[in-house]
PDB file of N, CA and C in Angstrom:
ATOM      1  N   UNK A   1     -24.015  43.895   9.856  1.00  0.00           N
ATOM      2  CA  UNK A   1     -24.513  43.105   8.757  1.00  0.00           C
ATOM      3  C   UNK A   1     -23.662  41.849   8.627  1.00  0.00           C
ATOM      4  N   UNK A   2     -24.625  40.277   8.691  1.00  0.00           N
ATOM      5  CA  UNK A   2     -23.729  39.448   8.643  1.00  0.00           C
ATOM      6  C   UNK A   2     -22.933  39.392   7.306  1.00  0.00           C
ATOM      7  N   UNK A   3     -21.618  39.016   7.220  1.00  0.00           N
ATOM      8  CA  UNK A   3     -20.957  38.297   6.107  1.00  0.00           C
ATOM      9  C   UNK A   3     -21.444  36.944   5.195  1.00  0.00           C
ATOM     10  N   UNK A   4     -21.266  37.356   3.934  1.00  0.00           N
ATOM     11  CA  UNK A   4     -21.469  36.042   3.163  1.00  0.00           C
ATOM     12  C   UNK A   4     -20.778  35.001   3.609  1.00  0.00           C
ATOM     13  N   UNK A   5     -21.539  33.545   3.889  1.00  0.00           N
ATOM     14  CA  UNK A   5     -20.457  32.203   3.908  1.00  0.00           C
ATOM     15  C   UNK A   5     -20.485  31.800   2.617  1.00  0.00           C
ATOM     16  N   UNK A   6     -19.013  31.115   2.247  1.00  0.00           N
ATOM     17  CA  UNK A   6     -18.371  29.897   1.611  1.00  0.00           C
ATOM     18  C   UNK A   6     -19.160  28.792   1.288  1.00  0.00           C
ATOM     19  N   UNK A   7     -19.898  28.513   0.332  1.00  0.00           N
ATOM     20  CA  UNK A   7     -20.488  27.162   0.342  1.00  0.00           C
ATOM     21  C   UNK A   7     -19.284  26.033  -0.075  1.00  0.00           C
ATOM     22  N   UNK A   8     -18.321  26.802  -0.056  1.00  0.00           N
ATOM     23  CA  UNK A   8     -17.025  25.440  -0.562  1.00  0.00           C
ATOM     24  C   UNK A   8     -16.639  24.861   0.236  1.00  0.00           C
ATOM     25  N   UNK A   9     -15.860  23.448   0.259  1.00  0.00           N
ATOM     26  CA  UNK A   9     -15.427  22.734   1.407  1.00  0.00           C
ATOM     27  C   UNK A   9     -13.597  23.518   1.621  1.00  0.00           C
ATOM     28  N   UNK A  10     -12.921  23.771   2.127  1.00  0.00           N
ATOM     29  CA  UNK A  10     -11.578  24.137   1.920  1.00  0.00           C
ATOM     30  C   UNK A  10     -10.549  22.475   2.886  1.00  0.00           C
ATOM     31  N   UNK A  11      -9.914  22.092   2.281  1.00  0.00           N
ATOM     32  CA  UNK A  11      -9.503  21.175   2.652  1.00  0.00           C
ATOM     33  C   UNK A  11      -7.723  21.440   3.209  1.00  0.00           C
ATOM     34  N   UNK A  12      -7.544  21.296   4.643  1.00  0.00           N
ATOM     35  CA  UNK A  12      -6.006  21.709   4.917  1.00  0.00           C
ATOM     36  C   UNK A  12      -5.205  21.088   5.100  1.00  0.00           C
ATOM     37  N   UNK A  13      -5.338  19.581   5.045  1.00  0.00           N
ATOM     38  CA  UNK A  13      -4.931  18.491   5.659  1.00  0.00           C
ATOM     39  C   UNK A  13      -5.105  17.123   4.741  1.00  0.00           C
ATOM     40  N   UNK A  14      -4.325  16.566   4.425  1.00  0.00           N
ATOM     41  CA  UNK A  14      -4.289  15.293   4.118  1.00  0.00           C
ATOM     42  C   UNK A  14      -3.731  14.181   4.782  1.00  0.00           C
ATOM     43  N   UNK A  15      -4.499  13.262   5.087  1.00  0.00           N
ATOM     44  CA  UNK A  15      -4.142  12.161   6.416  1.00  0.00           C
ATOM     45  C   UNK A  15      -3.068  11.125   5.288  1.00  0.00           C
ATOM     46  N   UNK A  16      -2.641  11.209   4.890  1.00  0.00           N
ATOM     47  CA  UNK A  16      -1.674  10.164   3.776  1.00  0.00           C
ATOM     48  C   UNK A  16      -1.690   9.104   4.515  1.00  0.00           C
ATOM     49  N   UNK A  17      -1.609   8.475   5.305  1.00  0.00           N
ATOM     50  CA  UNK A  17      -1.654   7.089   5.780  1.00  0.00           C
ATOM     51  C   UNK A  17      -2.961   6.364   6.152  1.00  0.00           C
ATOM     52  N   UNK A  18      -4.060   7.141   6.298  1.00  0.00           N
ATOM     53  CA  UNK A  18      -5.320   6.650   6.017  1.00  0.00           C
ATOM     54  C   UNK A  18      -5.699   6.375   4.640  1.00  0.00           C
ATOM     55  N   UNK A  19      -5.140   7.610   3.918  1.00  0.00           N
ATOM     56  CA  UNK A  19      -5.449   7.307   2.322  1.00  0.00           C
ATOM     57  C   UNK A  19      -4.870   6.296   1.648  1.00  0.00           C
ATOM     58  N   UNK A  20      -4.215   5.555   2.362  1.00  0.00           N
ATOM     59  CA  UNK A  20      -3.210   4.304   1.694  1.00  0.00           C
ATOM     60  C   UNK A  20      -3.925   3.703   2.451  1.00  0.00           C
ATOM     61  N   UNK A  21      -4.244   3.165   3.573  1.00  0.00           N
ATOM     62  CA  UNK A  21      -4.770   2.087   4.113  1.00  0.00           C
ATOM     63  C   UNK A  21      -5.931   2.258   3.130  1.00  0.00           C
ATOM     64  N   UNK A  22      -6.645   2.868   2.967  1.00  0.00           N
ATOM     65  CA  UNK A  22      -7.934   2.572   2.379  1.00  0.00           C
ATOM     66  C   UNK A  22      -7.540   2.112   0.974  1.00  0.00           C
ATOM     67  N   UNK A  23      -6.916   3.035   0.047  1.00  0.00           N
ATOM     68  CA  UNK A  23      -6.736   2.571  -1.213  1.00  0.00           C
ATOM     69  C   UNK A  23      -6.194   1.137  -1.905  1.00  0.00           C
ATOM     70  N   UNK A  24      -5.183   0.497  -0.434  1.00  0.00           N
ATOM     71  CA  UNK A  24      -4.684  -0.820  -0.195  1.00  0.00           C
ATOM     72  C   UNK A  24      -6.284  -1.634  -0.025  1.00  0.00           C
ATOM     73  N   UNK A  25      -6.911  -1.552   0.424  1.00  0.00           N
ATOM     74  CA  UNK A  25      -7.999  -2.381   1.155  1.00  0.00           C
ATOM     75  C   UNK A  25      -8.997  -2.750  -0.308  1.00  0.00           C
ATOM     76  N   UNK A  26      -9.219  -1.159  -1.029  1.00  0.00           N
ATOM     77  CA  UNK A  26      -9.622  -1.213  -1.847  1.00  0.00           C
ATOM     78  C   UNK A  26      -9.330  -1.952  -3.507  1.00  0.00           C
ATOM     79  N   UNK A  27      -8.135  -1.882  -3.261  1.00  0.00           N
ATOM     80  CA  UNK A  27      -6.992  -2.658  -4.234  1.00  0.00           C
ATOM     81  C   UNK A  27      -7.585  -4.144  -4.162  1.00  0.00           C
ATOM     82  N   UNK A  28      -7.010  -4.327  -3.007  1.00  0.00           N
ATOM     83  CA  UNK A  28      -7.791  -6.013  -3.181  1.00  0.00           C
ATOM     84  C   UNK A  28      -8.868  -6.067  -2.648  1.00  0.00           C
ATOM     85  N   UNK A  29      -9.918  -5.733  -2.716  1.00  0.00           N
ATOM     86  CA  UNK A  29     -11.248  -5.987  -3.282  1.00  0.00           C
ATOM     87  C   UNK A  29     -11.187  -5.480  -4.696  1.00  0.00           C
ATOM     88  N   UNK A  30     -10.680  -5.135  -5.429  1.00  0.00           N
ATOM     89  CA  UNK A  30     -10.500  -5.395  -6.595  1.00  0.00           C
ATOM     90  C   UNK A  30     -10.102  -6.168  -7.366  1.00  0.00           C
ATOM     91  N   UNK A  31      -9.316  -6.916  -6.723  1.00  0.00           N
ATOM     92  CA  UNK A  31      -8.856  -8.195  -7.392  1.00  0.00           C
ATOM     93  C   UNK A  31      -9.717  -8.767  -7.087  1.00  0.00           C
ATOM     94  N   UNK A  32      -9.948  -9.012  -6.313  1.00  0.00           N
ATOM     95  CA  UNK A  32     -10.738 -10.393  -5.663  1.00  0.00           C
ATOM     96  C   UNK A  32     -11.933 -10.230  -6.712  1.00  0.00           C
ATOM     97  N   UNK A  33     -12.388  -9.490  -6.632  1.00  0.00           N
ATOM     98  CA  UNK A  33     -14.258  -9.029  -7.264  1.00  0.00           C
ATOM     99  C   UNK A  33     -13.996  -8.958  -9.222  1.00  0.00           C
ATOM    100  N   UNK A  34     -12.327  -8.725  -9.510  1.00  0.00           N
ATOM    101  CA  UNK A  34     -12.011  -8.724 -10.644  1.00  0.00           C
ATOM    102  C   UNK A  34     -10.971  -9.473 -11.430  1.00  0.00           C
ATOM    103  N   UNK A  35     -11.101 -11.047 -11.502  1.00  0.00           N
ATOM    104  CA  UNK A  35      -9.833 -11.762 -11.773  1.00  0.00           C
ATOM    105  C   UNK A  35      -8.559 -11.136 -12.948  1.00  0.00           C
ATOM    106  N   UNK A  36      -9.302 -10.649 -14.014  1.00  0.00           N
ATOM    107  CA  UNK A  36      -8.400 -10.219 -15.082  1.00  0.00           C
ATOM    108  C   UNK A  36      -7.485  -9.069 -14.414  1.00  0.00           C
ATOM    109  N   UNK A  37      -7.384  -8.575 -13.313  1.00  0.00           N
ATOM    110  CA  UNK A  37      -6.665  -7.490 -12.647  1.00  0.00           C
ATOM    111  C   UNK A  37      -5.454  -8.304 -12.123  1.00  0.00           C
ATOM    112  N   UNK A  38      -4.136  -7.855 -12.856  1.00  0.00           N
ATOM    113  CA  UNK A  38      -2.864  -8.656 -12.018  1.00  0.00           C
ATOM    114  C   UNK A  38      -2.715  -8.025 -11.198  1.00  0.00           C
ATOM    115  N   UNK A  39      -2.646  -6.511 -11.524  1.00  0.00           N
ATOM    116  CA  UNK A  39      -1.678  -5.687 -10.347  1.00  0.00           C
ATOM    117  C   UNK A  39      -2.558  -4.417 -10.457  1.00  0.00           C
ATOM    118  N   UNK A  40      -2.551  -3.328  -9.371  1.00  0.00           N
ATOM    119  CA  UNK A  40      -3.017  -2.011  -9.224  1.00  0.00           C
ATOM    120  C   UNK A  40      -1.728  -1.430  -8.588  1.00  0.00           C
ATOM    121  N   UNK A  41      -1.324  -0.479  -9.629  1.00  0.00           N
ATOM    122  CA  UNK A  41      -0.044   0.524  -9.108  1.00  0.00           C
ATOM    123  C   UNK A  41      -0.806   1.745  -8.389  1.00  0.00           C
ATOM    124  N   UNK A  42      -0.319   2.683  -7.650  1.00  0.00           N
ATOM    125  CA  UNK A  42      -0.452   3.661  -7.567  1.00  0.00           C
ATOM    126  C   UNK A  42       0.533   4.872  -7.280  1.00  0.00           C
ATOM    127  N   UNK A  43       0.274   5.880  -8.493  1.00  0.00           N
ATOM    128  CA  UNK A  43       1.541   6.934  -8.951  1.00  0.00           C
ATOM    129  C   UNK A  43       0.848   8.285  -8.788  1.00  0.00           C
ATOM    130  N   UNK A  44       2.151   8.926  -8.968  1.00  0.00           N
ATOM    131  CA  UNK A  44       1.498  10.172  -9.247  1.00  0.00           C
ATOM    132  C   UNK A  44       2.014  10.899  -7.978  1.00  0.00           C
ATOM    133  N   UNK A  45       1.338  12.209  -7.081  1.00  0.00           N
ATOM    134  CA  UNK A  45       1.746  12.388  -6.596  1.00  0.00           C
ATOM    135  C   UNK A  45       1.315  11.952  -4.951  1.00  0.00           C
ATOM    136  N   UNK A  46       0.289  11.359  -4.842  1.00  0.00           N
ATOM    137  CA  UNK A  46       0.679  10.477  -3.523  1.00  0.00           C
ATOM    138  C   UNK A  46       1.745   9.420  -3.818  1.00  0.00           C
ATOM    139  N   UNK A  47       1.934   8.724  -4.595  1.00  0.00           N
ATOM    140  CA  UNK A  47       3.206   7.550  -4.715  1.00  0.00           C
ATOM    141  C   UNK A  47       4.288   8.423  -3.980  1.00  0.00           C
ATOM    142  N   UNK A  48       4.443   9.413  -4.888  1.00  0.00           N
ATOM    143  CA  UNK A  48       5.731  10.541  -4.476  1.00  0.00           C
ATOM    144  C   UNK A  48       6.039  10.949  -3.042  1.00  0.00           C
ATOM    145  N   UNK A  49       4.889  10.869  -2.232  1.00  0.00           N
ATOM    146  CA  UNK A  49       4.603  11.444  -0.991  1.00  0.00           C
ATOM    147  C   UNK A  49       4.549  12.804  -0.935  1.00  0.00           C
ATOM    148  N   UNK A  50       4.404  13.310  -2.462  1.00  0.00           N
ATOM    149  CA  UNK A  50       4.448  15.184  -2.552  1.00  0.00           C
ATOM    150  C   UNK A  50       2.284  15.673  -2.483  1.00  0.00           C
ATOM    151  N   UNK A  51       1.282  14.738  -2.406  1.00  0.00           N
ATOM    152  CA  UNK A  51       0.000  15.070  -2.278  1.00  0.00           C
ATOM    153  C   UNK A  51       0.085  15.916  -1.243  1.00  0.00           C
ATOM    154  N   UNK A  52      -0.922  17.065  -1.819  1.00  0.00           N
ATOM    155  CA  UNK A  52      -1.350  18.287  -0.749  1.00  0.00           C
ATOM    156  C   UNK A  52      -2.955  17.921  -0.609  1.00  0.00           C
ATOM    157  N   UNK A  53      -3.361  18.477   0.004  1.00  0.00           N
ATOM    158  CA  UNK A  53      -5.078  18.919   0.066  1.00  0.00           C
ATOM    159  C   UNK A  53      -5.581  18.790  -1.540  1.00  0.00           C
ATOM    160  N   UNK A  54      -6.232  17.887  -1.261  1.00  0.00           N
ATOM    161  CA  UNK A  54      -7.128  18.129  -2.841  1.00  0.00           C
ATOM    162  C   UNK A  54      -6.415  17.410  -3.735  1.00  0.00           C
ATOM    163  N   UNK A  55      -5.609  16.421  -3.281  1.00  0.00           N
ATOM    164  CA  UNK A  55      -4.824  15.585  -4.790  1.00  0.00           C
ATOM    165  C   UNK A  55      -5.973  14.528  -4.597  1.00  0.00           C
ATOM    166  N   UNK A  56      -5.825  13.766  -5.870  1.00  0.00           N
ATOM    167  CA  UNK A  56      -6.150  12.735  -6.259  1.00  0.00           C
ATOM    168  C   UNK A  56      -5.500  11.373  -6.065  1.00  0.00           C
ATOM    169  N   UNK A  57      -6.094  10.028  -5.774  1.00  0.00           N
ATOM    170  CA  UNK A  57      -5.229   8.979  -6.215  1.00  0.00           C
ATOM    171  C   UNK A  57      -5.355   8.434  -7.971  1.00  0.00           C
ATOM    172  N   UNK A  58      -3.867   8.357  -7.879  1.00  0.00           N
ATOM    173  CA  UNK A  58      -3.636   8.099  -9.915  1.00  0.00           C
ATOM    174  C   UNK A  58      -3.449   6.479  -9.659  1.00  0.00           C
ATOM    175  N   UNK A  59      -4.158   5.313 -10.081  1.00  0.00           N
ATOM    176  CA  UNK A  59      -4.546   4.174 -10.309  1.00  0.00           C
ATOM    177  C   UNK A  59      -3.847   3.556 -11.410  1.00  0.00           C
ATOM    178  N   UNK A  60      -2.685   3.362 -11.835  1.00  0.00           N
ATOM    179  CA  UNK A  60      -2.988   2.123 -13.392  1.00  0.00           C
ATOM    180  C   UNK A  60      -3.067   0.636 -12.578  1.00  0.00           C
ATOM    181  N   UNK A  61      -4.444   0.351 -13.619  1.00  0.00           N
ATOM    182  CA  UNK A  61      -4.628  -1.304 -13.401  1.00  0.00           C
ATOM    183  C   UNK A  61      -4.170  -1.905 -14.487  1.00  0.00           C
ATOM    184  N   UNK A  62      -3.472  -2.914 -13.932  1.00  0.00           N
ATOM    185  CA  UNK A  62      -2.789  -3.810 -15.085  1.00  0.00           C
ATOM    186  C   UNK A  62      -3.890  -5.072 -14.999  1.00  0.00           C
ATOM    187  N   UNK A  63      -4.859  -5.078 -16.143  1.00  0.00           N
ATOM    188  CA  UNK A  63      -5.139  -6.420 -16.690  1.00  0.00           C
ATOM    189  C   UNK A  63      -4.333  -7.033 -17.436  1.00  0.00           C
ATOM    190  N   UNK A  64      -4.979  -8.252 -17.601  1.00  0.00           N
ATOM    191  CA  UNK A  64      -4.654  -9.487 -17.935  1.00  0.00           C
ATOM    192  C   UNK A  64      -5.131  -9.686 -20.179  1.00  0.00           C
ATOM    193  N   UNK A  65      -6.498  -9.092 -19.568  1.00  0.00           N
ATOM    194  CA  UNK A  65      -7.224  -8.824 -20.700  1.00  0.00           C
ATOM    195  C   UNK A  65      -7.951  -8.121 -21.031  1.00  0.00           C
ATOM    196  N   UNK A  66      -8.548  -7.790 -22.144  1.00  0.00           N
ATOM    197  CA  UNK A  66      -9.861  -7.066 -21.986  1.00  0.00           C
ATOM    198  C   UNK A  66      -9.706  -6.959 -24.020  1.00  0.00           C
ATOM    199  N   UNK A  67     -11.686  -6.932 -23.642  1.00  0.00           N
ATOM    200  CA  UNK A  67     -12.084  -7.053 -25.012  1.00  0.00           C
ATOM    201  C   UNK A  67     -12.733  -5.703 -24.960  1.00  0.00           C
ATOM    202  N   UNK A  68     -12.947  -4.854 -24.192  1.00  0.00           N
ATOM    203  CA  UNK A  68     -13.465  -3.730 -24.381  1.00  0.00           C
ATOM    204  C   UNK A  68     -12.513  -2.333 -24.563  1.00  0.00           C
ATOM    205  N   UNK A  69     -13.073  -1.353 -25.372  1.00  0.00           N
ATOM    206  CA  UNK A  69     -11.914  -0.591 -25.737  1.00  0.00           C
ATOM    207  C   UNK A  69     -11.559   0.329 -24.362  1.00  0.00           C
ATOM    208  N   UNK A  70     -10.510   1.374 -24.234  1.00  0.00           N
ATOM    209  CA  UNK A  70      -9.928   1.681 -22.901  1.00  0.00           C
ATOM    210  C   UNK A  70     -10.887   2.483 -22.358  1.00  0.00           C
ATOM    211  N   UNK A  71     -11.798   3.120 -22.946  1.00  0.00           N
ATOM    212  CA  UNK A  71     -12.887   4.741 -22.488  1.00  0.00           C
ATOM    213  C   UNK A  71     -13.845   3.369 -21.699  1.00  0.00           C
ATOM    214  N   UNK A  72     -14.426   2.602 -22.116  1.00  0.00           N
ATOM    215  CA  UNK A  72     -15.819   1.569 -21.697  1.00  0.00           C
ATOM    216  C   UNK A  72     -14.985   1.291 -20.698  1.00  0.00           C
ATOM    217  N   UNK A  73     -13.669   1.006 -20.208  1.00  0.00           N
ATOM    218  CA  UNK A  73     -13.200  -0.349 -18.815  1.00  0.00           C
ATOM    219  C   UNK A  73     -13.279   0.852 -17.507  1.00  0.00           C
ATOM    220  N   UNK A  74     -13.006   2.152 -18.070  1.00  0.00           N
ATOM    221  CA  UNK A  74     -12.955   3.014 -16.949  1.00  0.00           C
ATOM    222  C   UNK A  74     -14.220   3.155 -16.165  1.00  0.00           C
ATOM    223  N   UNK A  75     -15.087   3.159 -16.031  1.00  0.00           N
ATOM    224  CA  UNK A  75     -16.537   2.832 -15.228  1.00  0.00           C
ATOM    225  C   UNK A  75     -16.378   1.421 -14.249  1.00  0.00           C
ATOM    226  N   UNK A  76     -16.059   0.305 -14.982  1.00  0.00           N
ATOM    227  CA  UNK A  76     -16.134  -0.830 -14.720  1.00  0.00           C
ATOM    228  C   UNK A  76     -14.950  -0.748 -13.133  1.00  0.00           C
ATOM    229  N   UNK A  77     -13.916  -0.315 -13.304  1.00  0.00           N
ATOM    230  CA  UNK A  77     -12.624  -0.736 -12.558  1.00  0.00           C
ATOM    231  C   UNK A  77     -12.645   0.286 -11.366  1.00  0.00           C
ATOM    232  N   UNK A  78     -13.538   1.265 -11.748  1.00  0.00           N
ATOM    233  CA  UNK A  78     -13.239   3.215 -10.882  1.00  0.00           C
ATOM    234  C   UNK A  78     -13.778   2.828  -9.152  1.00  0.00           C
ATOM    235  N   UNK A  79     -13.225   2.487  -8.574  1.00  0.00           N
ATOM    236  CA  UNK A  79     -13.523   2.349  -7.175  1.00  0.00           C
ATOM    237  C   UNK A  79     -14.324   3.471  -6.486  1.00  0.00           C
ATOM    238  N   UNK A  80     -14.889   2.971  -5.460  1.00  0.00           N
ATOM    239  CA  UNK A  80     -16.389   4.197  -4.617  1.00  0.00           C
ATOM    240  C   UNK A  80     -15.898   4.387  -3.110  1.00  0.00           C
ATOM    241  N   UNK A  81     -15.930   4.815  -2.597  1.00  0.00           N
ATOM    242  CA  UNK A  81     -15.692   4.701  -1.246  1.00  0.00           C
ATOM    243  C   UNK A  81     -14.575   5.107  -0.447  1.00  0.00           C
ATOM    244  N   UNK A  82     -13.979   5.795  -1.327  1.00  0.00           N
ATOM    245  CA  UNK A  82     -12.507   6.472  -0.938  1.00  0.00           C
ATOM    246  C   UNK A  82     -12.677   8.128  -0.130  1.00  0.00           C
ATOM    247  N   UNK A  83     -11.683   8.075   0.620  1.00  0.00           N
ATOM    248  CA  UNK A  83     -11.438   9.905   0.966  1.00  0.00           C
ATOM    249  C   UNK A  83     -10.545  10.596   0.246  1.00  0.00           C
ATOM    250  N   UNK A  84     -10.124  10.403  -0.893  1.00  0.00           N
ATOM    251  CA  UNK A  84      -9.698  11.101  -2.425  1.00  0.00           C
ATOM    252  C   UNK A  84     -10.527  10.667  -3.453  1.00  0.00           C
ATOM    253  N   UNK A  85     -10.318  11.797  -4.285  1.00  0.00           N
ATOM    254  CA  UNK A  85     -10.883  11.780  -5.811  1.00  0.00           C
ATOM    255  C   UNK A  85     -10.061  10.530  -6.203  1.00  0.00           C
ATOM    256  N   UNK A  86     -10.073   9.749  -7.620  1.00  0.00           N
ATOM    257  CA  UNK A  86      -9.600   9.366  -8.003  1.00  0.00           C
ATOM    258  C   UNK A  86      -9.417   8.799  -9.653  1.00  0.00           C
ATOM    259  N   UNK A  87      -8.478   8.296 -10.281  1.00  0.00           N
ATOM    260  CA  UNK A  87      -8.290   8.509 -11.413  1.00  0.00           C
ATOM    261  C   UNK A  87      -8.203   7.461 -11.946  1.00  0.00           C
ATOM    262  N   UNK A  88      -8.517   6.044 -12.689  1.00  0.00           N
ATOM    263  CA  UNK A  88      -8.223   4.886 -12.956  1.00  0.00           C
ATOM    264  C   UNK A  88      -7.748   5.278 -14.625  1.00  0.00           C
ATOM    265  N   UNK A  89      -6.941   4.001 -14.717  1.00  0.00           N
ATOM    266  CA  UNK A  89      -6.350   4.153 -16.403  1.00  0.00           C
ATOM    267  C   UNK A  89      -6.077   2.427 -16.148  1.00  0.00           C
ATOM    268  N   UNK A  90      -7.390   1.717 -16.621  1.00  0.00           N
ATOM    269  CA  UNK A  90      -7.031   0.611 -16.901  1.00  0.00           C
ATOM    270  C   UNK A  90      -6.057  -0.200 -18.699  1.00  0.00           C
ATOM    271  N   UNK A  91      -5.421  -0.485 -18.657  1.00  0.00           N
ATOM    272  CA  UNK A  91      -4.639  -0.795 -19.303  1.00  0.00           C
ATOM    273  C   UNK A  91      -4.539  -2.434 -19.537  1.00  0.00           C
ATOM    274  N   UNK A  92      -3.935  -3.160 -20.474  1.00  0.00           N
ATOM    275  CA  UNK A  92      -4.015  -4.539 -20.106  1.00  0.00           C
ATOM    276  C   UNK A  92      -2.675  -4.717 -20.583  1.00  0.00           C
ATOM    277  N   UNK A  93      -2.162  -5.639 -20.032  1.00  0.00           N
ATOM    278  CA  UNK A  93      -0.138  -5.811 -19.710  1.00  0.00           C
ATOM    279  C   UNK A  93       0.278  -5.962 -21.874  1.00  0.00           C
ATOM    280  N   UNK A  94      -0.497  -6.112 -22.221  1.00  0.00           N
ATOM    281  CA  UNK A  94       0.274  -5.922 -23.440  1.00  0.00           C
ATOM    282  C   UNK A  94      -0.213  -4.666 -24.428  1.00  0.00           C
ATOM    283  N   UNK A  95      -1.253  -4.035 -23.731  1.00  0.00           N
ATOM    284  CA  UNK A  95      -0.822  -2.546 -24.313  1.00  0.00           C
ATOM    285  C   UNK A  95       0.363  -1.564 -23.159  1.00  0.00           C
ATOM    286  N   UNK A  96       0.089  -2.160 -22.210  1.00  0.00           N
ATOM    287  CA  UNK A  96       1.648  -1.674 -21.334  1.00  0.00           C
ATOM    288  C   UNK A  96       2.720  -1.724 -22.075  1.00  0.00           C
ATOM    289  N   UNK A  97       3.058  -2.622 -22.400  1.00  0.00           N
ATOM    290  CA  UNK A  97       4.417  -2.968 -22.970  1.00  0.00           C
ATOM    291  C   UNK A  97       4.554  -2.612 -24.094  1.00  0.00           C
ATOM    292  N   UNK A  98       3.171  -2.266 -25.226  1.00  0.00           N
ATOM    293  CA  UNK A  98       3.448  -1.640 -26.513  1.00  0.00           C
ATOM    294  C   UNK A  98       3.864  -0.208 -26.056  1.00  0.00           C
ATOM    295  N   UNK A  99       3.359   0.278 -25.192  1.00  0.00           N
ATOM    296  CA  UNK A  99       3.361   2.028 -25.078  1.00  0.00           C
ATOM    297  C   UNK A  99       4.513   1.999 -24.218  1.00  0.00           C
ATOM    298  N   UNK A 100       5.635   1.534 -23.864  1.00  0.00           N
ATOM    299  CA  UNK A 100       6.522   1.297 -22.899  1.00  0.00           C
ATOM    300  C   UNK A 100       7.444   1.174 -24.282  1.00  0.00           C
ATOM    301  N   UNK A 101       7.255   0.333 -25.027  1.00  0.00           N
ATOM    302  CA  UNK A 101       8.084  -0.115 -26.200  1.00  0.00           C
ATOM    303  C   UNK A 101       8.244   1.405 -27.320  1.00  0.00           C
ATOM    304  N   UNK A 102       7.479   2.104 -26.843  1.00  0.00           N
ATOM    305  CA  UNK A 102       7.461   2.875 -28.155  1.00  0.00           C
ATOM    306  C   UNK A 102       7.851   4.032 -27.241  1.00  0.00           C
ATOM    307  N   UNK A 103       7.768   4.439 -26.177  1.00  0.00           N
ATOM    308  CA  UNK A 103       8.310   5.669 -25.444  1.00  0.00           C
ATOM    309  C   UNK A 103       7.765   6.092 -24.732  1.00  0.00           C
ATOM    310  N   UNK A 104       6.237   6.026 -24.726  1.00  0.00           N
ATOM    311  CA  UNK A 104       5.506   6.700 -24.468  1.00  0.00           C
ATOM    312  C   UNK A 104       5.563   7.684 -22.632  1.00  0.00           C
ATOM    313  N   UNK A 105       6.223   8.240 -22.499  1.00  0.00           N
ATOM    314  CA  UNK A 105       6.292   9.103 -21.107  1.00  0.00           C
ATOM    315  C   UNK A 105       5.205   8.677 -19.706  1.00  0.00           C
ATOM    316  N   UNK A 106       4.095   8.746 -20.034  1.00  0.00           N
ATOM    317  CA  UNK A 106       2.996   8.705 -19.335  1.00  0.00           C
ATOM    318  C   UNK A 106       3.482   7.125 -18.664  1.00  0.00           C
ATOM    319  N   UNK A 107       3.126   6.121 -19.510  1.00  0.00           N
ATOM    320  CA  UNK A 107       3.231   4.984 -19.063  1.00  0.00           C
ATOM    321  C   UNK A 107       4.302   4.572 -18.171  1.00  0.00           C
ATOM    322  N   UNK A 108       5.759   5.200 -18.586  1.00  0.00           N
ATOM    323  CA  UNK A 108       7.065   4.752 -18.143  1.00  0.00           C
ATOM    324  C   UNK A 108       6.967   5.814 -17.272  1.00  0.00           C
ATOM    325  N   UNK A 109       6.183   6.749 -16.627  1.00  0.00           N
ATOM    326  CA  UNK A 109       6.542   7.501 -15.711  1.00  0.00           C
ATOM    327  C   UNK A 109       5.582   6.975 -14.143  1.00  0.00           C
ATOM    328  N   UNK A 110       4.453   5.666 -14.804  1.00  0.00           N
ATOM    329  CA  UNK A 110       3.485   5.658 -13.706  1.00  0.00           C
ATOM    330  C   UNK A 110       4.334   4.156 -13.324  1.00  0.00           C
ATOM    331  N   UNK A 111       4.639   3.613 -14.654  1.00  0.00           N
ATOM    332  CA  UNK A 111       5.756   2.168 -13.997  1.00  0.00           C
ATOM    333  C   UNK A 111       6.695   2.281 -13.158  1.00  0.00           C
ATOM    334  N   UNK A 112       7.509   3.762 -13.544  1.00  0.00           N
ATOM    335  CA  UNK A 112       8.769   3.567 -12.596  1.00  0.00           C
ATOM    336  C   UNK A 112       8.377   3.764 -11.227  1.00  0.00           C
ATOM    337  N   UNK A 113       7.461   4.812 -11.449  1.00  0.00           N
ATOM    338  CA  UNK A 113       7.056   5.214  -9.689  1.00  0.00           C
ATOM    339  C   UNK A 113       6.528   4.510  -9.177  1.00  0.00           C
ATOM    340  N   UNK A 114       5.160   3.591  -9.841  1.00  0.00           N
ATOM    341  CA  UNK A 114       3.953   3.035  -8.865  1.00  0.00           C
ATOM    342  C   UNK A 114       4.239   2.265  -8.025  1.00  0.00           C
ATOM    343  N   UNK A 115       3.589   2.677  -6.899  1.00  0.00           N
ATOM    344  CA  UNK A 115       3.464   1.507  -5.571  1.00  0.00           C
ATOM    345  C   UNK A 115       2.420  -0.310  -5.928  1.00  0.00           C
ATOM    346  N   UNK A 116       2.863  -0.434  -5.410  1.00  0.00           N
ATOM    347  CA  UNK A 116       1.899  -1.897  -6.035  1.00  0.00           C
ATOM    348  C   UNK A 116       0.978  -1.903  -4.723  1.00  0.00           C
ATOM    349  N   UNK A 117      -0.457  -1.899  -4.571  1.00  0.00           N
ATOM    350  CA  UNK A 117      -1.207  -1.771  -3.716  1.00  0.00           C
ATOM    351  C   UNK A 117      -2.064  -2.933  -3.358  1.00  0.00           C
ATOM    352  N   UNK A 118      -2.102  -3.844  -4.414  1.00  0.00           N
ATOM    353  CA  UNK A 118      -2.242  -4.899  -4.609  1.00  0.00           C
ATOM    354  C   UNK A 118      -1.907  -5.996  -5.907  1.00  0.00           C
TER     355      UNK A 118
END
């Protein structure tokens, strides 16, 4: 009697240097396509070089500006076309610096680490 298959994907391998070339490539086509974007960090645990199978890339975009509140910019900025999931937290450089100013962990933990990708 055959065995049930897995409809899941199981993933064993992460190419980390493809996933940066792409996420770099993708970075600036983000600028380019998005002027208010100064910088795109990327933290977390690919920054770290600790990503296993199945991590995500963690994104903060530093705008310039924005008149829309933070839940609406996340659609707008979330890049397509990647071989990771991924996570955007657009931000604009002076709510950076308020939540940096006040303590906030999250923020000062994706500043100290992030790679600048573009």
């Amino acid at each position: 009697m055959p065995g049930r298959s897995s409809s899941s994907v199981k993933i064993y391998w992460l190419d980390s240097q493809r996933v940066m070339e792409k996420l770099k490539a993708v970075a600036r086509q983000m600028r380019a396509s998005h002027p208010e974007i100064e910088q795109v960090l990327l933290f977390g645990s690919l920054a770290r070089g600790e990503a296993a199978p199945g991590s995500d890339a963690d994104l903060l975009v530093i705008l310039s500006s924005s008149t829309q509140p933070f839940l609406e910019r996340i659609p707008r900025y979330l890049p397509v076309g990647l071989p990771v999931g991924v996570d955007v937290f657009p931000y604009t450089r002076e709510e950076i610096d308020r939540m940096l100013a006040e303590g906030n962990l999250f923020i000062r933990q994706a500043t100290r680490e992030g790679i600048a990708l573009a």
